[in-house]
Protein backbone atom coordinates (compact mmCIF):
# COMPACT_ATOMS: atom_id res chain seq x y z
CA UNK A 1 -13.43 16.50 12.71
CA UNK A 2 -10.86 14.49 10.92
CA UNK A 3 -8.35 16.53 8.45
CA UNK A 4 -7.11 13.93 6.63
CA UNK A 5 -8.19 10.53 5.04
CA UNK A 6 -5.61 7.88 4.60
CA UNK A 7 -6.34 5.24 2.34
CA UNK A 8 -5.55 1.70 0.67
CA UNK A 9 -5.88 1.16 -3.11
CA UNK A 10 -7.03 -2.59 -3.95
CA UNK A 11 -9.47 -4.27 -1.77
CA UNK A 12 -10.46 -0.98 0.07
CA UNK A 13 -10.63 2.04 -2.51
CA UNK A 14 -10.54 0.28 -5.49
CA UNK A 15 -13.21 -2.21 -6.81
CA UNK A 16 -12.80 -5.67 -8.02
CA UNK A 17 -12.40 -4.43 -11.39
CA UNK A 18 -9.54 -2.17 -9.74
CA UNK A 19 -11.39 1.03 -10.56
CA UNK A 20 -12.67 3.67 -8.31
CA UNK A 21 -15.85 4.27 -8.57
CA UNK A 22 -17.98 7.75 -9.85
CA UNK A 23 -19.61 7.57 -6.02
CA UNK A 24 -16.64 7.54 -4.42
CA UNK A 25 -14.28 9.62 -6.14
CA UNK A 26 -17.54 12.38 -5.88
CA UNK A 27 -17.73 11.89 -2.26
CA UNK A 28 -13.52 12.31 -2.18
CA UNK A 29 -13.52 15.24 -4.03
CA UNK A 30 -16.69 16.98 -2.16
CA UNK A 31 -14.90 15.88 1.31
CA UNK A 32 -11.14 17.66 -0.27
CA UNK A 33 -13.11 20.83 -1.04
CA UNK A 34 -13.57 21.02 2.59
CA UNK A 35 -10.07 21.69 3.46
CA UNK A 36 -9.51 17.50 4.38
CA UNK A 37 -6.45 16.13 3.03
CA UNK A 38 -6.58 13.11 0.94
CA UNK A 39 -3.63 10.56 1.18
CA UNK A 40 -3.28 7.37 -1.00
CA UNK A 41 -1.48 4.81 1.19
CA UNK A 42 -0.69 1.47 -0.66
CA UNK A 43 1.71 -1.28 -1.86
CA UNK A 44 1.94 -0.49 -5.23
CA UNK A 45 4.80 1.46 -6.91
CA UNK A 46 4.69 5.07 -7.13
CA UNK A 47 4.10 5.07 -11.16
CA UNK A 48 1.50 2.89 -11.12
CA UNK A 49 -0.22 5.21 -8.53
CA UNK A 50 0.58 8.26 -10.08
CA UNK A 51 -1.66 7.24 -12.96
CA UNK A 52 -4.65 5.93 -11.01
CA UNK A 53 -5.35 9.48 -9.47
CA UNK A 54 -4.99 11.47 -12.38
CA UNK A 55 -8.70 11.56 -12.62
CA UNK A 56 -8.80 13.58 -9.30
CA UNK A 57 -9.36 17.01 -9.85
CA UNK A 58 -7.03 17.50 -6.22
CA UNK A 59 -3.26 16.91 -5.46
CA UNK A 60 -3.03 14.66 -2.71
CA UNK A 61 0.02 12.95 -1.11
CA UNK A 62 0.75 9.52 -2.25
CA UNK A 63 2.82 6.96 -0.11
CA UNK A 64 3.74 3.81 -2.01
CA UNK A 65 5.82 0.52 -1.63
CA UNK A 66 4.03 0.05 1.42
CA UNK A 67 5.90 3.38 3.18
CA UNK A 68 9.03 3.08 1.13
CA UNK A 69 8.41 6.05 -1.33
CA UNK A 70 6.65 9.16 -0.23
CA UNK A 71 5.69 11.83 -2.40
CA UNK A 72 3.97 15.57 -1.79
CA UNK A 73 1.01 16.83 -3.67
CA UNK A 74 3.23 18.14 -6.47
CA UNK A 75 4.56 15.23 -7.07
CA UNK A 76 8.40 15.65 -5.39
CA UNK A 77 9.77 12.71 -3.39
CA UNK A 78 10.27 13.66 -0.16
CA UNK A 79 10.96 10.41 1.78
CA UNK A 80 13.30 7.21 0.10
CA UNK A 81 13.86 4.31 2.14
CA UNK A 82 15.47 1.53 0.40
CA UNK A 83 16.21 -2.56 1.34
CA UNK A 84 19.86 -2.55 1.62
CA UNK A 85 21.47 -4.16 -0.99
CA UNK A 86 22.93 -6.80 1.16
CA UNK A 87 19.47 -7.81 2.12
CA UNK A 88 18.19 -7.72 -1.63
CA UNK A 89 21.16 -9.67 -2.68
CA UNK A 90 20.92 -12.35 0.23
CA UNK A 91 17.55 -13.24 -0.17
CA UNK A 92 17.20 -13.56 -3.99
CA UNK A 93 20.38 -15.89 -3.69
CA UNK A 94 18.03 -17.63 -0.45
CA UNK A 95 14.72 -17.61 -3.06
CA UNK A 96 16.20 -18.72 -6.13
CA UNK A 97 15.34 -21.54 -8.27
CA UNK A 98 12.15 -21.77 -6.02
CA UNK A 99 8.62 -21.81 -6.97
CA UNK A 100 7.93 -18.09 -5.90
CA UNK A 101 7.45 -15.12 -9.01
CA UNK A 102 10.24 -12.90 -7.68
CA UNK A 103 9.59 -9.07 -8.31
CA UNK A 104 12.11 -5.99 -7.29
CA UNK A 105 9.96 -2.90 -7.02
CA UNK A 106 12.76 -0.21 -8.45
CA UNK A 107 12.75 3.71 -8.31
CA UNK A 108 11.41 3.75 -12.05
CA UNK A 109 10.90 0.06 -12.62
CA UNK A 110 9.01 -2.92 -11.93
CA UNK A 111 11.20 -6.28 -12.25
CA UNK A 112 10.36 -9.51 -12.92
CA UNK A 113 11.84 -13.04 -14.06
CA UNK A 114 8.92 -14.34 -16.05
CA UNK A 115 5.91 -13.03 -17.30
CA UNK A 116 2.56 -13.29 -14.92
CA UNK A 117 -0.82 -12.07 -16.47
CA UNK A 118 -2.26 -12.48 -13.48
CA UNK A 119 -0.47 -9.22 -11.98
CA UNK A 120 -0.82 -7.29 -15.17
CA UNK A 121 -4.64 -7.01 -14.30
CA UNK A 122 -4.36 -4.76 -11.52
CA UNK A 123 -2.06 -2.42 -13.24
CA UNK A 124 -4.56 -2.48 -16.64
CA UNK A 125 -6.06 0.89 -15.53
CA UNK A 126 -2.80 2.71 -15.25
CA UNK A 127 -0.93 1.05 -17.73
CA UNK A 128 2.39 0.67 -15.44
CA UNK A 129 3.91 -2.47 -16.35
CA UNK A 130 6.96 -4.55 -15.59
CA UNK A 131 10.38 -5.23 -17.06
CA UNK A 132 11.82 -8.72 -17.50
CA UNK A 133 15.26 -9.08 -16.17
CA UNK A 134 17.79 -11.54 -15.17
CA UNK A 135 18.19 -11.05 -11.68
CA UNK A 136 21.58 -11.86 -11.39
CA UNK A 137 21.95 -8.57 -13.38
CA UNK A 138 19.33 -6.34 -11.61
CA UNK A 139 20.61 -3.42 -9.46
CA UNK A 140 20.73 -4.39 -5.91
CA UNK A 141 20.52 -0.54 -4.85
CA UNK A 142 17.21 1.41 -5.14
CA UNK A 143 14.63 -1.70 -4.53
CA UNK A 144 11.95 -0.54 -2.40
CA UNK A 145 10.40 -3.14 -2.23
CA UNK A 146 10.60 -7.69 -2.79
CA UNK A 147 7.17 -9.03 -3.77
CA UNK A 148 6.88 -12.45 -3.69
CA UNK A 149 3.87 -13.85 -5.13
CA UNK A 150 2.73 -17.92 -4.65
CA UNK A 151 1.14 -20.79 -2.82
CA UNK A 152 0.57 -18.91 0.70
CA UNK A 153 1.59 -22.00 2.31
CA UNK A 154 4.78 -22.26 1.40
CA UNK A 155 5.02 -17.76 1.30
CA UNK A 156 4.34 -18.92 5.23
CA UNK A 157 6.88 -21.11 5.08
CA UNK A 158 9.01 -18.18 3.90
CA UNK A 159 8.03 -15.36 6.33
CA UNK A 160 8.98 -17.59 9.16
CA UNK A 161 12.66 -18.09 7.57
CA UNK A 162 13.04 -14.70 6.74
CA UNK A 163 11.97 -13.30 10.02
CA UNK A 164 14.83 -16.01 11.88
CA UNK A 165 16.88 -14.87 9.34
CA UNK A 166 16.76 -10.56 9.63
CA UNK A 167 14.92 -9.95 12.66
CA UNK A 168 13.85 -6.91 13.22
CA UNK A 169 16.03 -5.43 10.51
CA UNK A 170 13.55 -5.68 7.80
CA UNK A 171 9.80 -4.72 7.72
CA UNK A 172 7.86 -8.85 6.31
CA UNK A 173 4.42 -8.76 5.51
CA UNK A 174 1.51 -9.70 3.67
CA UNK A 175 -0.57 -7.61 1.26
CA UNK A 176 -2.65 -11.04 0.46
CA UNK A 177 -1.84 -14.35 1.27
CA UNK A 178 -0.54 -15.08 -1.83
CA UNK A 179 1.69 -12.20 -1.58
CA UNK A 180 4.55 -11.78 0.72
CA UNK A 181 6.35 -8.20 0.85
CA UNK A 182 9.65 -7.18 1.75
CA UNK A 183 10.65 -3.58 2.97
CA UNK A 184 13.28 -1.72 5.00
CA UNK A 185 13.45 -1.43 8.56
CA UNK A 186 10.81 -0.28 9.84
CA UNK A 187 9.02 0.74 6.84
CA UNK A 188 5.44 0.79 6.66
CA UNK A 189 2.47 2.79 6.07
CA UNK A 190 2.20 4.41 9.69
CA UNK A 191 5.67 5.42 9.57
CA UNK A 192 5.44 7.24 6.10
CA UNK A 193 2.02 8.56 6.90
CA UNK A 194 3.95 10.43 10.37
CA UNK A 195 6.45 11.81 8.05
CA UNK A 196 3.08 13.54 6.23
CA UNK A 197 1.09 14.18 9.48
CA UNK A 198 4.55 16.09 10.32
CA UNK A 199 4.71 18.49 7.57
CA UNK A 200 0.95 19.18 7.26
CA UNK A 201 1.26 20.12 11.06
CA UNK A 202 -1.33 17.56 11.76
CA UNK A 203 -1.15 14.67 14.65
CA UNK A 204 -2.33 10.82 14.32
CA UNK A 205 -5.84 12.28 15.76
CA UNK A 206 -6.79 14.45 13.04
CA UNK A 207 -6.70 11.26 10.61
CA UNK A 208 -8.84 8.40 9.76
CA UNK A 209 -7.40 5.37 7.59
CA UNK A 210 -9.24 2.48 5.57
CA UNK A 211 -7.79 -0.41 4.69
CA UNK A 212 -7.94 -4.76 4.22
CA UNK A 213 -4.54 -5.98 4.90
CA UNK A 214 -1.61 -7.42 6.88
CA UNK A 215 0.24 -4.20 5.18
CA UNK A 216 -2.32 -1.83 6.32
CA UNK A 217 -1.82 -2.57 10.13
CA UNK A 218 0.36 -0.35 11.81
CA UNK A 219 -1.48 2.21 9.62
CA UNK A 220 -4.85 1.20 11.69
CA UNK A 221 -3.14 1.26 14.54
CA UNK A 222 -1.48 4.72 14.44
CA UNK A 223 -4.27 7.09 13.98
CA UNK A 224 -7.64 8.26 15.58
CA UNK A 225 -9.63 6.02 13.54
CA UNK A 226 -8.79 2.87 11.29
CA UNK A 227 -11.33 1.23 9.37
CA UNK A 228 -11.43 -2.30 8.34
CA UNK A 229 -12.67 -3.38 5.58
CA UNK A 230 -15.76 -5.77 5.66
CA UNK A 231 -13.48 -8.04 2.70
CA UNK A 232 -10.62 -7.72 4.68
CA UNK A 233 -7.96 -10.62 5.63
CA UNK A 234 -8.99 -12.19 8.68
CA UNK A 235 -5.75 -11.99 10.31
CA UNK A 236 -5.91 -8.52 10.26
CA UNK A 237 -9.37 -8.72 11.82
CA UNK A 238 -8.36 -10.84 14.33
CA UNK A 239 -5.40 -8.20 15.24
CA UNK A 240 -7.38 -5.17 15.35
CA UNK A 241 -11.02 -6.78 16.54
CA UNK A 242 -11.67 -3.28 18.20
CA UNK A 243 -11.42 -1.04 15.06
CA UNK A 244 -14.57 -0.19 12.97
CA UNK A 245 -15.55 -1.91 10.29
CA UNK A 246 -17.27 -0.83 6.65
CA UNK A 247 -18.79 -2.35 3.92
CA UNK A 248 -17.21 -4.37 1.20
CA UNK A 249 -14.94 -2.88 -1.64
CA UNK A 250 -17.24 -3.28 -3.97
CA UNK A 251 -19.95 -1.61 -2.40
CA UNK A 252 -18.30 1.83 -2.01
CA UNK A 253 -17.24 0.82 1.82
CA UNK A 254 -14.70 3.80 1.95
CA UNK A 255 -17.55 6.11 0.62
CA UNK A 256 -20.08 5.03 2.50
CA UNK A 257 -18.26 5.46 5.97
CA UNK A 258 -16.95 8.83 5.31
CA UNK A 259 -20.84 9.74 4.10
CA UNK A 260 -21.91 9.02 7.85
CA UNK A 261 -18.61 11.11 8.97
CA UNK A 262 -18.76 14.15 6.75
CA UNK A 263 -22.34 14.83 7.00
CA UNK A 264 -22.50 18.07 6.92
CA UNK A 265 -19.42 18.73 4.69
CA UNK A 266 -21.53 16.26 1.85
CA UNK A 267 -25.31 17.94 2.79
C-alpha cells in the first residue's frame, strides 16, 4: 500500500476553475487519516500554495517552483535551490525586448514587467499576486524560478537556444506550451520529492504521483506509480505511454483513482 500521494496543482488536482473540489479534498483527507502522507508537488510559488491548502484540515509537505523550494508540514523550508545569478542575468539580457511576458519567481515575490490578467486567474483563489518591476533592477540572487509565458512556437524556438546555450547546467521545461520554465540544475519535482521520501524514511515505492505536464515527468518516472492525467500534454503521453492514466481534471481524476486504490481505507 502506497504511503504517500504526490501531486500536481492545475490541470491534475485543481479544476478548470482552479479549485479543488468538496469530492476530492474528502477523499484526501479520509486517505491522510490513514497514516498516507499527502505532498503538493507543483510549479507555482510557495505563497501562492500555501494559501490553496489552507482548507485542509492536515499539514502536508509542499514542493514548489517545480522542486526549487521545499517546505515540511510546519511550514519551515528545508530545501533552497536557486538559478545562479549569472544564469538569471544572461538570459533576461538574451530575452529582452522580445515578445515573451518575463516573470522571476523570488523567495517572497512574484516579478513581472507588465501586467497579464490572464495569469492573475489562477492565483484568484489564493490571492498571491505579482509585483511589477524593472528588471534591470530586480535581484539576480534568490530566483527560483524564469517563467516565460507566449506563442509556444517561438517558447520552442527558445528551449532549443537555451538548451545549446547551458546544457545540462540548468533544468528547461514546459508546464504548458505556452509556458516555458527555467530552474537550477537539476531541479525538478523527483529530485525534491527524494529529499521528502528521505526524511519520512520512505523509498520511491511507497509513493504514487498524478500529474499533466512536461514539469511533472521525472516525477512519473521516479516512483512506484505515476499517473497521467487523461487532459494531459501529449508530449508527456508520448514519453511515459506505459504509465496509468485517470480521468480528466475536471472530473475528480486524482479522486477517482485513489478511490479504486484506497478501498478499504475510504469503505
Amino acid at each position: 500500500m502506497y504511503r504517500l500521494i504526490a501531486s500536481d496543482l492545475d490541470g491534475t488536482l485543481l479544476n478548470r476553475n482552479h479549485q479543488i473540489s468538496p469530492y476530492t479534498a474528502d477523499v484526501l483527507t479520509r486517505i491522510q487519516q490513514n497514516h498516507v502522507h499527502i505532498l503538493i508537488a507543483t510549479g507555482r510559488h510557495y505563497r501562492d500554495v500555501r494559501q490553496i491548502v489552507k482548507n485542509f484540515t492536515f499539514p502536508m509537505y509542499l514542493i514548489t517552483s517545480n522542486g526549487a523550494r521545499v517546505h515540511d508540514a510546519e511550514g519551515e523550508k528545508i530545501l533552497q535551490q536557486d538559478v545562479s545569478p549569472t544564469a538569471v542575468d544572461d538570459i533576461l539580457r538574451l530575452t529582452q525586448g522580445c515578445n515573451f511576458y518575463r516573470n522571476l519567481y523570488h523567495d517572497d515575490n512574484w516579478f513581472v514587467e507588465a501586467d497579464n490578467q490572464h495569469v492573475l486567474r489562477y492565483t484568484k483563489v489564493s490571492g498571491f499576486s505579482y509585483t511589477r518591476a524593472d528588471f534591470a533592477k530586480v535581484t539576480r540572487s534568490g530566483i527560483s524560478k524564469m517563467l516565460f509565458i507566449g506563442n509556444p512556437d517561438e517558447l520552442n524556438v527558445l528551449e532549443r537556444v537555451l538548451v545549446e546555450r547551458y546544457g545540462n547546467h540548468l533544468n528547461i521545461t514546459f508546464s504548458l506550451p505556452s509556458c516555458l520554465e527555467i530552474m537550477g540544475q537539476n531541479v525538478n519535482k523527483s529530485t525534491a520529492l527524494q529529499n521528502v521520501l528521505e526524511r519520512l524514511s520512505l523509498t520511491a515505492a511507497d509513493a504514487i504521483a498524478f500529474g499533466d505536464g512536461l514539469n511533472d515527468k521525472e516525477m512519473l518516472e521516479f516512483v512506484n506509480t505515476g499517473v497521467i492525467m487523461a487532459n494531459a500534454d501529449g508530449r508527456l503521453k508520448r514519453l511515459l505511454p506505459n504509465n496509468p492514466e485517470t480521468i480528466d481534471n475536471d472530473h475528480d481524476g486524482v479522486a477517482d483513482y485513489l478511490s479504486q486504490v484506497f478501498t478499504e481505507q475510504l469503505a
